[in-house]
C-alpha atoms as a PDB file:
ATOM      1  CA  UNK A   1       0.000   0.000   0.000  1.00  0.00           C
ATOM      2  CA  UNK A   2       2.661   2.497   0.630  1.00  0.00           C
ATOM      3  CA  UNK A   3       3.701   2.352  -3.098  1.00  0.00           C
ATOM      4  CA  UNK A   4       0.064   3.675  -3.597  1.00  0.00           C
ATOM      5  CA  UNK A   5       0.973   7.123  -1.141  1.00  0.00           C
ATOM      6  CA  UNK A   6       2.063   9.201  -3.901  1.00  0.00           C
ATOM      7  CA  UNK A   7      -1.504   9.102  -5.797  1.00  0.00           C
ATOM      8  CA  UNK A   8      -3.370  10.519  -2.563  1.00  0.00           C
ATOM      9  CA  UNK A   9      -4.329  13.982  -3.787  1.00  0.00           C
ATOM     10  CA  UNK A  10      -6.537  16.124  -3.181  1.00  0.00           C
ATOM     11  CA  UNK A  11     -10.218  15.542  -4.644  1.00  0.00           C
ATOM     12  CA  UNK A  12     -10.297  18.779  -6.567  1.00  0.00           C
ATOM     13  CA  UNK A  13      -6.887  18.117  -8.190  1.00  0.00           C
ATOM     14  CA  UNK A  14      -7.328  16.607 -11.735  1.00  0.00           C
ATOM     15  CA  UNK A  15      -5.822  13.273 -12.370  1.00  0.00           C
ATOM     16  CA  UNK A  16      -5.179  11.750 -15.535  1.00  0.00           C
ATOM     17  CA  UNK A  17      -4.434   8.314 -15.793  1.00  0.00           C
ATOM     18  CA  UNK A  18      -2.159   6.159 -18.007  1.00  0.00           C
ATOM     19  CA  UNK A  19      -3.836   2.247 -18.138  1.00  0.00           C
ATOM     20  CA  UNK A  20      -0.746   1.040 -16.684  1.00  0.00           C
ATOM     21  CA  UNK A  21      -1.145   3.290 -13.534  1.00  0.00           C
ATOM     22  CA  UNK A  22      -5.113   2.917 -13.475  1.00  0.00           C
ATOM     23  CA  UNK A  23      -3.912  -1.195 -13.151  1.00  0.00           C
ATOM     24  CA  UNK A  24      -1.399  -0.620 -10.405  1.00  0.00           C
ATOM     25  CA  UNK A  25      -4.228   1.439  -8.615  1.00  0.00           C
ATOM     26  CA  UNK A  26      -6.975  -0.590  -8.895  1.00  0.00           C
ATOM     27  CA  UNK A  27      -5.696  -3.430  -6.106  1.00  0.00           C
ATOM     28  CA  UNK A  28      -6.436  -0.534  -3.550  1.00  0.00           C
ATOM     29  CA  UNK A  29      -9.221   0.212  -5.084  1.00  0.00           C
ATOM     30  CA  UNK A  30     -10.562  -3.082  -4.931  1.00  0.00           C
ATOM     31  CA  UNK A  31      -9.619  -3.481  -1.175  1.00  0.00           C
ATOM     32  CA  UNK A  32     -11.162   0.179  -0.443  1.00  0.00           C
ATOM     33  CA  UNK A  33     -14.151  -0.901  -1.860  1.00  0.00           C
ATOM     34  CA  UNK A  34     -14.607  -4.815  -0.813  1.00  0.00           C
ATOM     35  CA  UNK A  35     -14.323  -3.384   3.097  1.00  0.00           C
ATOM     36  CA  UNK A  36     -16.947  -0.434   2.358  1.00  0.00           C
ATOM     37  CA  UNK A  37     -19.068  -3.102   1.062  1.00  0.00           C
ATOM     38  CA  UNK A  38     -18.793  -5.791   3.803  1.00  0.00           C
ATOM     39  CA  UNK A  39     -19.353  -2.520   6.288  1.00  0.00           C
ATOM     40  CA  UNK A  40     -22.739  -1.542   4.465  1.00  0.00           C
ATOM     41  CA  UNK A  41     -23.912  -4.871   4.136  1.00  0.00           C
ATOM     42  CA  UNK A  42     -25.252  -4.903   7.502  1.00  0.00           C
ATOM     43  CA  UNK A  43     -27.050  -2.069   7.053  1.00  0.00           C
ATOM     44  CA  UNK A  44     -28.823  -2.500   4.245  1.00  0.00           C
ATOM     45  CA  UNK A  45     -30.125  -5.820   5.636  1.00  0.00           C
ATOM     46  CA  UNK A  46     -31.441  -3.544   8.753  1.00  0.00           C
ATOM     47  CA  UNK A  47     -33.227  -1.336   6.855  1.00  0.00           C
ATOM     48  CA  UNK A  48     -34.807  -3.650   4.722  1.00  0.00           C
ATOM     49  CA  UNK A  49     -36.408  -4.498   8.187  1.00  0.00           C
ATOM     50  CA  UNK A  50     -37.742  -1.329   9.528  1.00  0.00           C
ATOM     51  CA  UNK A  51     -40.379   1.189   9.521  1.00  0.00           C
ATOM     52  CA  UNK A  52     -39.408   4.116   7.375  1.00  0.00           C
ATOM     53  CA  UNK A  53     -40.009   7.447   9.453  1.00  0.00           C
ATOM     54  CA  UNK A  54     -39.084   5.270  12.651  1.00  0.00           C
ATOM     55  CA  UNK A  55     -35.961   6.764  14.689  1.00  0.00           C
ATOM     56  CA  UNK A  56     -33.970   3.302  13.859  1.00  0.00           C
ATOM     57  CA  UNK A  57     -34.939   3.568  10.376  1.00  0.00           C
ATOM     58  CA  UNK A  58     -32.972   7.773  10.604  1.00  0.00           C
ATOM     59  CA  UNK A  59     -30.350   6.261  12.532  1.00  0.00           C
ATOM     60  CA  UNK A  60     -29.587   3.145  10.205  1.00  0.00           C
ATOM     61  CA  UNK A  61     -30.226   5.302   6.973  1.00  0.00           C
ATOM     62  CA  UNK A  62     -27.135   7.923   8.638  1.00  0.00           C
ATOM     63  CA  UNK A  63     -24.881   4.959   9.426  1.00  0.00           C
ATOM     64  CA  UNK A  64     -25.166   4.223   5.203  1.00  0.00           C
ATOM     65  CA  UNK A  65     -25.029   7.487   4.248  1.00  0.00           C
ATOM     66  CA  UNK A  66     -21.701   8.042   6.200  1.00  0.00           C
ATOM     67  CA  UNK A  67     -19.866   4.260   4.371  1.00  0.00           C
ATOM     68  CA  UNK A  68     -20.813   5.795   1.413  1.00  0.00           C
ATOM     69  CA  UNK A  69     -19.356   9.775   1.876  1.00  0.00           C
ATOM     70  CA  UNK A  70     -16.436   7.928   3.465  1.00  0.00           C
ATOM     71  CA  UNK A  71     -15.797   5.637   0.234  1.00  0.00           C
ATOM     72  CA  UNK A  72     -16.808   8.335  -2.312  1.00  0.00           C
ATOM     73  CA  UNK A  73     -14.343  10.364  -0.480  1.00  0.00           C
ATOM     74  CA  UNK A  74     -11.611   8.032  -0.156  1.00  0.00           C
ATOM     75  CA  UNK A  75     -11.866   7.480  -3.942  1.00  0.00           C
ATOM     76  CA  UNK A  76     -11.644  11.101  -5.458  1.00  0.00           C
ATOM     77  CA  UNK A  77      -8.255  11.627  -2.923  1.00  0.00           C
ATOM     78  CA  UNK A  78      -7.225   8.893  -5.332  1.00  0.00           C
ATOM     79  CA  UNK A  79      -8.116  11.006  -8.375  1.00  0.00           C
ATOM     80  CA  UNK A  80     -10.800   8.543  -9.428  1.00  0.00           C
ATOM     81  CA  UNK A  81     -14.505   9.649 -10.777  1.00  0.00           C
ATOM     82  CA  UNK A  82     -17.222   8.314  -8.587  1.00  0.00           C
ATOM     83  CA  UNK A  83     -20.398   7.757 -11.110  1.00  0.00           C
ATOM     84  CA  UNK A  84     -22.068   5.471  -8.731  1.00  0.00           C
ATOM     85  CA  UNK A  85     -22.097   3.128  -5.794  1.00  0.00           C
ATOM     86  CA  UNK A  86     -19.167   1.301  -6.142  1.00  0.00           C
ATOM     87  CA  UNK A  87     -18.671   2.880  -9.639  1.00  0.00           C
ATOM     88  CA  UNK A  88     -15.531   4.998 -10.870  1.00  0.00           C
ATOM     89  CA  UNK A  89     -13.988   6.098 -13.459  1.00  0.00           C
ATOM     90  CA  UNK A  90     -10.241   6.639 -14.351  1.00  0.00           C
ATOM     91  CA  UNK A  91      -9.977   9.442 -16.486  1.00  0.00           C
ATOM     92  CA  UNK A  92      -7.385   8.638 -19.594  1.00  0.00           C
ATOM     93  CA  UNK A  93      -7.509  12.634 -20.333  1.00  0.00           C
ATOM     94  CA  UNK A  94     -10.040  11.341 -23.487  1.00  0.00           C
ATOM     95  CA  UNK A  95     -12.117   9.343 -21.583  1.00  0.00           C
ATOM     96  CA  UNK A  96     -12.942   6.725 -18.778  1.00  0.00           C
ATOM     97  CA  UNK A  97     -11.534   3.511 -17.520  1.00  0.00           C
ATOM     98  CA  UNK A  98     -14.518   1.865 -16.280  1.00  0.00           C
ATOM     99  CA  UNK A  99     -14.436  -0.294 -13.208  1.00  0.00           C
ATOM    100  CA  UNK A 100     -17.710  -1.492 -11.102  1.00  0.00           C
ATOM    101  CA  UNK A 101     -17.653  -3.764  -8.033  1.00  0.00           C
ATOM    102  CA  UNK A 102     -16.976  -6.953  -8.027  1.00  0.00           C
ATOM    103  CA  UNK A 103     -15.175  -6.607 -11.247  1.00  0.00           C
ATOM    104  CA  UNK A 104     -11.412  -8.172 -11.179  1.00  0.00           C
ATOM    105  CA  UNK A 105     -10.175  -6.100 -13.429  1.00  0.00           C
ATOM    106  CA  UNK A 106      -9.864  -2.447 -15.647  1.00  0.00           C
ATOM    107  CA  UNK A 107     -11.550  -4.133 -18.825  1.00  0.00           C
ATOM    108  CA  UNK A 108     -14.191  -1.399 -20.000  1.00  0.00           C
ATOM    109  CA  UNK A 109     -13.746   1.981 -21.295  1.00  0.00           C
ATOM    110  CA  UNK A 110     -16.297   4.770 -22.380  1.00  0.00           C
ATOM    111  CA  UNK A 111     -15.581   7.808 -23.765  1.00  0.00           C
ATOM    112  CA  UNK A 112     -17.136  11.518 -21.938  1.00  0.00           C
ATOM    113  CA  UNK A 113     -20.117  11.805 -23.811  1.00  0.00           C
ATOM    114  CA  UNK A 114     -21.105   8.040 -23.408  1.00  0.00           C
ATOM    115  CA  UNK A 115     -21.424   5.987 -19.551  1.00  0.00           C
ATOM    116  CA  UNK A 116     -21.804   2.772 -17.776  1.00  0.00           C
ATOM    117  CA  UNK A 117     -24.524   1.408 -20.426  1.00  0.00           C
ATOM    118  CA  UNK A 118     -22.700   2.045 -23.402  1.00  0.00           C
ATOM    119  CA  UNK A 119     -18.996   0.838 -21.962  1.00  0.00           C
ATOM    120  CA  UNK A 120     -17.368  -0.819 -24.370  1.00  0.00           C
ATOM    121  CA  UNK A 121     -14.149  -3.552 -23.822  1.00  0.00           C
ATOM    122  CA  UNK A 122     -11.454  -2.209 -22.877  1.00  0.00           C
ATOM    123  CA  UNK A 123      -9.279  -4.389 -25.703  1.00  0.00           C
ATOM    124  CA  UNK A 124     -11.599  -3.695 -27.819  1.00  0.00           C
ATOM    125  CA  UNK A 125     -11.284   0.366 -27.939  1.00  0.00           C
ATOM    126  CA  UNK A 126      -7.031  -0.381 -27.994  1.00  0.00           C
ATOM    127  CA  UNK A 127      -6.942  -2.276 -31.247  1.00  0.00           C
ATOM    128  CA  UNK A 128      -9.563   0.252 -32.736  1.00  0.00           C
ATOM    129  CA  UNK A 129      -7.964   3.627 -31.513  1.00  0.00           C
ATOM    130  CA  UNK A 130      -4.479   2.679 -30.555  1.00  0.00           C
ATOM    131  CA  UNK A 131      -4.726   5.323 -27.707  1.00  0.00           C
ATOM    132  CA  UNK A 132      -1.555   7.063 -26.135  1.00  0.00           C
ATOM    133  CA  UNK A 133      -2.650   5.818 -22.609  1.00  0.00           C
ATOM    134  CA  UNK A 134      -2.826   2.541 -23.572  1.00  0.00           C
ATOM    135  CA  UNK A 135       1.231   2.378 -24.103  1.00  0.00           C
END
């Protein structure tokens, strides 16, 4: 993890990855993510059992609200664009490396105008366009 230290910025600094570095952040990315996941699972599972408007339903619904700032946070230090619940982007300066939870690996890309529905594979887009982020 400490070879990761360097990429902690700040989340209104721009980052612009190379798929090389987007791949040798994504392990802490992964981890990040797998704990904020195990964390909320809990709580989802308690609110699917109780009475919206009730003060445990408040309480529970602050306890997921605050994983989720926490994770969202913890990925734009990293540089990364959060689109979604365990959704982010790396930005490649002409568009997105696309990674979702569980995914193993960086193997989708979509370019600014586009998103998650219309992600195409990553090979795919670096036989067609031979990008300079790809090298």
């Amino acid at each position: 993890m400490t070879a990761a230290i360097w990429q902690i910025g700040s989340p209104t600094d721009p980052r612009v990855f190379t798929l090389a570095e987007a791949e040798a952040l994504l392990p802490l990315v992964r981890r990040i993510t797998q704990v904020a996941y195990q964390e909320l699972e809990p709580v989802r599972r308690l609110l699917s059992t109780l009475s919206p408007g009730s003060a445990a339903f408040y309480e529970a619904e602050e306890g997921y609200e605050g994983i989720v700032k926490r994770w969202v946070a913890k990925m734009e230090r990293l540089g990364l664009v959060v689109k979604g619940l365990w959704l982010v982007n790396f930005d490649t300066g002409d568009g997105y490396l696309c990674w979702r939870f569980p995914e193993l690996r960086l193997a989708y890309y979509h370019n600014y105008s586009e998103d998650f529905a219309t992600r195409r594979p990553l090979r795919e887009v670096i036989e067609e366009l031979d990008p300079d982020w790809a090298c």
